[in-house]
Protein backbone atom coordinates (compact mmCIF):
# COMPACT_ATOMS: atom_id res chain seq x y z
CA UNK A 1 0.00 0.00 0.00
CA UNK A 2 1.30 3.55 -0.80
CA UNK A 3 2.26 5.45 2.18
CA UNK A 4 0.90 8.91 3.27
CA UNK A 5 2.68 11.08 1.00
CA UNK A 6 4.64 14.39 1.92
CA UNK A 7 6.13 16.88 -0.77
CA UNK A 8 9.25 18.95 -0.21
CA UNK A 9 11.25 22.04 -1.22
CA UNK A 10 14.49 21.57 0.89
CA UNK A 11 17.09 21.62 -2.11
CA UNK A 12 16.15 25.07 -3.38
CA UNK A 13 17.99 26.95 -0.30
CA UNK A 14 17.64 30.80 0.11
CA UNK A 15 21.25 32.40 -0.43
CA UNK A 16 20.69 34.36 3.08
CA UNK A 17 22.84 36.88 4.22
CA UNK A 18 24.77 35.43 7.98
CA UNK A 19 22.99 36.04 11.24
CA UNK A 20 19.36 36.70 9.21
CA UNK A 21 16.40 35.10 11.49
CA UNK A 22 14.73 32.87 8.97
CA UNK A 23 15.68 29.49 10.28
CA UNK A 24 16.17 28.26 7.05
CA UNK A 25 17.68 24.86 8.11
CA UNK A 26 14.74 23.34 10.12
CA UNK A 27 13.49 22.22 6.26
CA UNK A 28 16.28 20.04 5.80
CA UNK A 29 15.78 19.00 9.66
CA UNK A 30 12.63 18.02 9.59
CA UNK A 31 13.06 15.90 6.10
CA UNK A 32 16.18 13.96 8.44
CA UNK A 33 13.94 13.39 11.14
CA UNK A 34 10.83 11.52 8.88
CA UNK A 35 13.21 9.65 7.45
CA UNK A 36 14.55 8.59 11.03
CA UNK A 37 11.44 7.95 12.60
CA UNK A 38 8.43 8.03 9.77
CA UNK A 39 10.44 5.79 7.34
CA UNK A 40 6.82 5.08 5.78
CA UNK A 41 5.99 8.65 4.73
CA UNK A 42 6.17 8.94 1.22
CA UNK A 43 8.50 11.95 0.09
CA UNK A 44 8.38 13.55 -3.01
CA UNK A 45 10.06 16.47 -4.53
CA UNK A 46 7.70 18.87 -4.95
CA UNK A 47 6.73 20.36 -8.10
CA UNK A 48 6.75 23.84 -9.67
CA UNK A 49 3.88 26.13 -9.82
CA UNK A 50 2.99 27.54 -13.39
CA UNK A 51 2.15 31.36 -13.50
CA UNK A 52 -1.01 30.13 -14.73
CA UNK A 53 -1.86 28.59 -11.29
CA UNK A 54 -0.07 31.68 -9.51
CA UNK A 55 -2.33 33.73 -11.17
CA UNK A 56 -5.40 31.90 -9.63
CA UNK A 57 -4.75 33.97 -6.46
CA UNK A 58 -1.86 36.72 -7.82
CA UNK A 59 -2.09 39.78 -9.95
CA UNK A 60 0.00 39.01 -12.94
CA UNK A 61 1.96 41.98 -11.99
CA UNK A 62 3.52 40.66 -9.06
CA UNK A 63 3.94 37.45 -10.54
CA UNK A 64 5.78 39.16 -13.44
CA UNK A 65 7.98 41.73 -11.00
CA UNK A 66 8.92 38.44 -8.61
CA UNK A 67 9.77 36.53 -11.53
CA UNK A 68 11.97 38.66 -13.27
CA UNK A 69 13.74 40.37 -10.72
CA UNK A 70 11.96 43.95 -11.32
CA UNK A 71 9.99 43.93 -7.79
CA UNK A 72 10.92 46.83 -5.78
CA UNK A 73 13.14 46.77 -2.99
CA UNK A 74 10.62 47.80 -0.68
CA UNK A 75 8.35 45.39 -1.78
CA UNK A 76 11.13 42.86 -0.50
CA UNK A 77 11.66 44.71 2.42
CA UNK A 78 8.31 43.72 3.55
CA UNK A 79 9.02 39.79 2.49
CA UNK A 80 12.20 39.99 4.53
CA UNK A 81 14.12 38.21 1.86
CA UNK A 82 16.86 39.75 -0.69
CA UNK A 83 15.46 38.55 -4.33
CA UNK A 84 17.54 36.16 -5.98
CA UNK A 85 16.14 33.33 -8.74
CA UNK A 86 16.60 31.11 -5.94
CA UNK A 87 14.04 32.31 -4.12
CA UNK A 88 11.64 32.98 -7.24
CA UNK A 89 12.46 29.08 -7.46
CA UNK A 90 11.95 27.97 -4.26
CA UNK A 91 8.37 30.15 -3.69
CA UNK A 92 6.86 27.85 -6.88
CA UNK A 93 7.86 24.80 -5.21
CA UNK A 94 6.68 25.53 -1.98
CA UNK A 95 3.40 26.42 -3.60
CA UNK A 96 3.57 23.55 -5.66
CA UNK A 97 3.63 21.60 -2.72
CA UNK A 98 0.61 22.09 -1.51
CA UNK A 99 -1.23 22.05 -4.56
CA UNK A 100 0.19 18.23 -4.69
CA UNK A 101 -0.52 17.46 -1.09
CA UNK A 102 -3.95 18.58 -2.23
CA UNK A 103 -4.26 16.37 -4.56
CA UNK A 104 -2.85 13.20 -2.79
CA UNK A 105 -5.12 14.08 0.02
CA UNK A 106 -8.04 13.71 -2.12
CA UNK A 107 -6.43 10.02 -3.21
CA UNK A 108 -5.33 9.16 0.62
CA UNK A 109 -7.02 11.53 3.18
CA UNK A 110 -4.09 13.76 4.46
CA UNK A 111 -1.14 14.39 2.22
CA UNK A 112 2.02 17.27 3.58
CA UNK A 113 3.83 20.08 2.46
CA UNK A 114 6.99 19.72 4.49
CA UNK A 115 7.50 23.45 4.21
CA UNK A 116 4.70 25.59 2.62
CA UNK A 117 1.54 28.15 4.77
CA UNK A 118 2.75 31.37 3.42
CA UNK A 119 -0.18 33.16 4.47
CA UNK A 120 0.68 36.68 4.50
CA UNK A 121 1.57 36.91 0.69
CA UNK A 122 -1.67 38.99 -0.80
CA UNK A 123 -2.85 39.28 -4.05
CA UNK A 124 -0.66 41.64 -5.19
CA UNK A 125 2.36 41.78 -2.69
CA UNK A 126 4.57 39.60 -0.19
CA UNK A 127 5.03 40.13 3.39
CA UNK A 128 6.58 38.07 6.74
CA UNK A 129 8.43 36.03 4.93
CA UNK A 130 5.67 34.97 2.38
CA UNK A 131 6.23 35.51 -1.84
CA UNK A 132 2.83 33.87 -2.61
CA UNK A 133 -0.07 32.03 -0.95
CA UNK A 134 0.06 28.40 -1.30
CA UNK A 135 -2.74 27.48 0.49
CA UNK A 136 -4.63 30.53 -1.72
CA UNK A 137 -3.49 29.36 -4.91
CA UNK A 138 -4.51 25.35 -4.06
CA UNK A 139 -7.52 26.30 -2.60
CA UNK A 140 -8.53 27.87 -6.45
CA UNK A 141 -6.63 25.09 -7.97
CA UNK A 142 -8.56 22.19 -6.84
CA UNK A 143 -12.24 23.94 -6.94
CA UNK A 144 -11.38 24.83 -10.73
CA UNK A 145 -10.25 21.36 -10.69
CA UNK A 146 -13.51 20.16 -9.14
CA UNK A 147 -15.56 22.59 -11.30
CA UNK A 148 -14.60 20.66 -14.35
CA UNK A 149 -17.45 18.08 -13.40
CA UNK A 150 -19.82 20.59 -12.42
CA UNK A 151 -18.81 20.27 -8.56
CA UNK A 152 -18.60 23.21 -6.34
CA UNK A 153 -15.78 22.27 -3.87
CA UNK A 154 -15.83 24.65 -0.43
CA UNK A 155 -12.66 24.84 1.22
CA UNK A 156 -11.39 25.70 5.06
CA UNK A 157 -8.52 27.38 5.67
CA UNK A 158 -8.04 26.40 9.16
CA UNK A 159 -4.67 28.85 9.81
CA UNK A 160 -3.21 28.02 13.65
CA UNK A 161 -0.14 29.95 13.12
CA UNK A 162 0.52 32.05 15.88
CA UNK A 163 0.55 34.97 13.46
CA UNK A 164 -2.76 35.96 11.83
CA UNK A 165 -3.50 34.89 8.07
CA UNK A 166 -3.67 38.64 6.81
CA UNK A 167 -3.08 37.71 3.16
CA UNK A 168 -5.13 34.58 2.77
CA UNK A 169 -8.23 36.68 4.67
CA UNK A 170 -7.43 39.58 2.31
CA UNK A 171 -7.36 37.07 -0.69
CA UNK A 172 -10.67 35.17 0.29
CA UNK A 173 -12.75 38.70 1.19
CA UNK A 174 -16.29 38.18 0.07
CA UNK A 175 -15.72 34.55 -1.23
CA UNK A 176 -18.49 32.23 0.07
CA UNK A 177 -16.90 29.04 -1.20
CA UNK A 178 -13.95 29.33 0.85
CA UNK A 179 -14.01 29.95 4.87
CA UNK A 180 -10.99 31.21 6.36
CA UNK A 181 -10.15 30.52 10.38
CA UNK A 182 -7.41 32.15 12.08
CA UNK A 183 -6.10 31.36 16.21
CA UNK A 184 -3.47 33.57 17.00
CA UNK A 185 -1.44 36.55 19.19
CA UNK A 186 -4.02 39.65 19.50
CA UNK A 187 -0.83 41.70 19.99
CA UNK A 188 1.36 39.94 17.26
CA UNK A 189 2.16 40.65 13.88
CA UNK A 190 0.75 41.72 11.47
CA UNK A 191 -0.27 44.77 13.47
CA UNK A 192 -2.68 45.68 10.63
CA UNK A 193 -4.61 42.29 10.11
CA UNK A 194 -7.39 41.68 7.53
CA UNK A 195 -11.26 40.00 8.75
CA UNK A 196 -10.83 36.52 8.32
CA UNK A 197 -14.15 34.65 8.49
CA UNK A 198 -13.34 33.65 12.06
CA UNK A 199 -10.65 35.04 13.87
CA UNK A 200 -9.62 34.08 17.41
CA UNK A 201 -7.17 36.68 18.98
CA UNK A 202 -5.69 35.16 22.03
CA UNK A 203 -3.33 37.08 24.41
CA UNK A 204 0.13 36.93 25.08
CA UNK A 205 1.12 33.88 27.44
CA UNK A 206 -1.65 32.08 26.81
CA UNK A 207 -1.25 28.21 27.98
CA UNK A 208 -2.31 24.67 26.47
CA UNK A 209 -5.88 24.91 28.13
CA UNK A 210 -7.25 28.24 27.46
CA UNK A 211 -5.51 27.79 23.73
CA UNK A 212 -7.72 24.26 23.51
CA UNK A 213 -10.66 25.64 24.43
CA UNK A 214 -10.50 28.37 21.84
CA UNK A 215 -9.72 25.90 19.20
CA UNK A 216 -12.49 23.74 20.31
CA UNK A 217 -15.11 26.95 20.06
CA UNK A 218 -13.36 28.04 16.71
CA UNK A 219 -14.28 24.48 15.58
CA UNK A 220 -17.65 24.56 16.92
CA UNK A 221 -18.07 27.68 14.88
CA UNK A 222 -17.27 26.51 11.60
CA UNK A 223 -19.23 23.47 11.73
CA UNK A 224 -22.02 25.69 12.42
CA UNK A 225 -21.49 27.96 9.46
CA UNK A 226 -19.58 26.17 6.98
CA UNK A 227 -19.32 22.76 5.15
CA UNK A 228 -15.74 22.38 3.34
CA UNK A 229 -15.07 19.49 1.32
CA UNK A 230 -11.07 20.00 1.44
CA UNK A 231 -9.34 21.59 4.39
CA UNK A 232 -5.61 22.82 4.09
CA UNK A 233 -4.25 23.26 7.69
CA UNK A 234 -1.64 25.22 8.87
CA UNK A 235 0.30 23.71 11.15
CA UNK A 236 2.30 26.53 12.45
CA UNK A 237 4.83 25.82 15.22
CA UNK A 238 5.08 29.07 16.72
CA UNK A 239 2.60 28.78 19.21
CA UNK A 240 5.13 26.71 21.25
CA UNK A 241 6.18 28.61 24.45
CA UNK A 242 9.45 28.52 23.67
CA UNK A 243 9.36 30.22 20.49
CA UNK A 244 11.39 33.92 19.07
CA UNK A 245 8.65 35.08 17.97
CA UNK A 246 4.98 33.28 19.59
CA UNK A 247 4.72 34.73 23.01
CA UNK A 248 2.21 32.78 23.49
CA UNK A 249 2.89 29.23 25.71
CA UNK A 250 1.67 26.41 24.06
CA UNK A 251 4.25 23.14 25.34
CA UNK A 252 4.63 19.86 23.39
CA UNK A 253 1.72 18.43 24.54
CA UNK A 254 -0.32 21.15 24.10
CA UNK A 255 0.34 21.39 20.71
CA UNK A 256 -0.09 17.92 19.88
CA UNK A 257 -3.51 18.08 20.95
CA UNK A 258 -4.16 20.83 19.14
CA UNK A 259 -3.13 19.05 15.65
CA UNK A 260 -4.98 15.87 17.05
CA UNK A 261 -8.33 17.93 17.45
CA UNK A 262 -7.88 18.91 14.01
CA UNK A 263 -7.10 15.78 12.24
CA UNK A 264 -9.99 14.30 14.41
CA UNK A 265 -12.35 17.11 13.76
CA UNK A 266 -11.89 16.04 10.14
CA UNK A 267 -11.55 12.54 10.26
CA UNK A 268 -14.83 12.56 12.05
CA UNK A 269 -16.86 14.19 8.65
CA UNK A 270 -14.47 12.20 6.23
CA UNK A 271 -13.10 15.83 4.91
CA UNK A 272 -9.61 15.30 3.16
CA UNK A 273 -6.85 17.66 4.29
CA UNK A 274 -3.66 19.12 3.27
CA UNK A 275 -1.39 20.22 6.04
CA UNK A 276 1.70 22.92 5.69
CA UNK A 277 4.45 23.67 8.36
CA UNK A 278 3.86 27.83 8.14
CA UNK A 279 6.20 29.55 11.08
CA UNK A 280 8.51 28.01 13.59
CA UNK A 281 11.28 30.16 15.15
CA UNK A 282 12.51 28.79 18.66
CA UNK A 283 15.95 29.60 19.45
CA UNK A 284 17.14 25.85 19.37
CA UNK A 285 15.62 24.95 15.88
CA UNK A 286 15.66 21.21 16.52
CA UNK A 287 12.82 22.37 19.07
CA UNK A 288 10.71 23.78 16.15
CA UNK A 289 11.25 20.33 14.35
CA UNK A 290 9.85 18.30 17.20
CA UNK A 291 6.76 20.11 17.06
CA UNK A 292 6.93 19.99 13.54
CA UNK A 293 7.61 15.48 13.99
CA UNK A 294 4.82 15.63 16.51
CA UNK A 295 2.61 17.68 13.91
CA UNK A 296 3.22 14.69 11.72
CA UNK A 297 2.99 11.67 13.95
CA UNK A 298 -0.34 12.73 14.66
CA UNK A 299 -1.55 13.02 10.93
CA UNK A 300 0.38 9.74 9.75
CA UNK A 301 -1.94 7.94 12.75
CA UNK A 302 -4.81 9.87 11.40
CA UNK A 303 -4.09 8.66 8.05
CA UNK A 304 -4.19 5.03 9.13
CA UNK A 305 -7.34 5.36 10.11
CA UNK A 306 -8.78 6.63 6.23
CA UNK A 307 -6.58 3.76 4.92
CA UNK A 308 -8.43 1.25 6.98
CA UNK A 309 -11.64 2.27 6.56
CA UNK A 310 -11.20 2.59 2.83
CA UNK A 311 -10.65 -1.30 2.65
């Protein structure tokens, strides 16, 4: 039997400048550590977005100016990145990721993007670290995909990163077909954030029980006002408490019930799901990579279960 199926971008490394705060190694990390202890995870190199499925959530213009080099340097101020084609490269893959993992998880029930929830790339500009919206650009992907047969496919963002989804909210304004969630710092960045659907602003320090409790209402919520047949989750691991950039206090546990109330929530109404890794920034990476492992033990269980009941 195939095994759950998880797409990567490590190869295509940002040429970073020393001492800049992107932690740009817990990709390759991570891949080590499924191979160590996930041997059965199936890993695949991701592949490259098209402009024509870029342009399913970007303006053409910023595809263009990304592409070729002409963005302005303020534009890349506010990504946080210098340009270079290695970036351009690595920005399709990582969106191509997640257009694959949803597509596998239509085939298996969860499918990865090992790197992938660039959420506060708009329409028309980058920001935090973000060149375009994967889970944007997937989302529009598989319902034009879907649409082909005369389907309407609704899709939840379900965005638990600890900073709010500005881009994909911005992206999604006024779209009934896809609901957008965000959990995350009231007092974090960005300090200008867009209306999500739902959003859930929880403040600084906040622990594993209060942070459940929210999640469980925020679930409540949609189920009450929305019924996706895909969700992509973002998996962020920058709740954790000992994270650069979180403040809030979520420990290992805490967040492993978190991504185990999500994978239940949709194993329990059979709704497929593509998960990304979005932000992780503790001082000792190979913390952010256990929550990221833990993030993935849980799915891989949760994917046994769809494989079972499909026999």
């Amino acid at each position: 039997m195939p095994g759950m199926r998880a797409f990567y971008s490590g190869q295509f490394v940002l040429p970073l400048p020393p001492g800049h705060r992107f932690p740009m190694s817990r990709y390759a990390l991570l891949r080590d550590r499924l191979e160590e202890h996930l041997p059965a995870i199936e890993m695949d190199q991701a592949p490259r977005a098209s402009d024509g499925e870029l342009a399913l959530a970007h303006t053409p213009q910023w595809i263009a100016a990304i592409s070729d080099g002409s963005v302005s340097p303020q534009a890349m101020r506010e990504i946080g990145f210098p340009w270079s084609e290695a970036m351009v490269e690595r920005s399709r893959r990582s969106t191509g990721a997640t257009i694959a993992a949803c597509r596998a998880a239509f085939a298996g029930g969860i499918a990865a993007n090992m790197a992938g929830g660039t959420h506060h790339a708009y329409a028309d500009k980058g920001g935090g670290f973000c060149v375009f919206n994967d889970a944007a650009v997937a989302a529009r992907l598989m319902q034009a995909e879907h649409g082909r047969s005369g389907r309407l496919l609704k899709v939840a963002v379900i965005d638990l990163d600890v900073h709010q989804g500005n881009g994909t909210a911005s992206i999604f304004r006024n779209d009934p077909s896809v609901f957008t969630l965000s959990v995350h710092g009231q007092k974090n960045f960005p300090f200008r954030k867009e209306a999500s659907d739902l959003d859930v602003e929880l403040p600084d320090g906040c622990g594993d029980a209060d942070y459940l409790t929210a999640l469980e209402h925020a679930l409540d919520e949609l189920d009450r006002r929305f019924s996706p047949g895909l969700v992509i989750y973002l998996a962020g691991a920058d709740p954790f408490e000992r994270d650069r950039l979180g403040r809030l206090k979520l420990s290992f546990d805490g967040l492993e019930a978190r991504d185990r109330r999500v994978f239940d929530w949709t194993w329990q109404r059979r709704i497929p799901v593509a998960f990304a890794m979005a932000g992780g920034y503790a001082s000792d990476i190979a913390e952010t990579v256990q929550v990221q492992l833990g993030t993935f033990r849980v799915a891989f269980d949760y994917w046994r279960r769809w494989q079972n009941a499909a026999r």
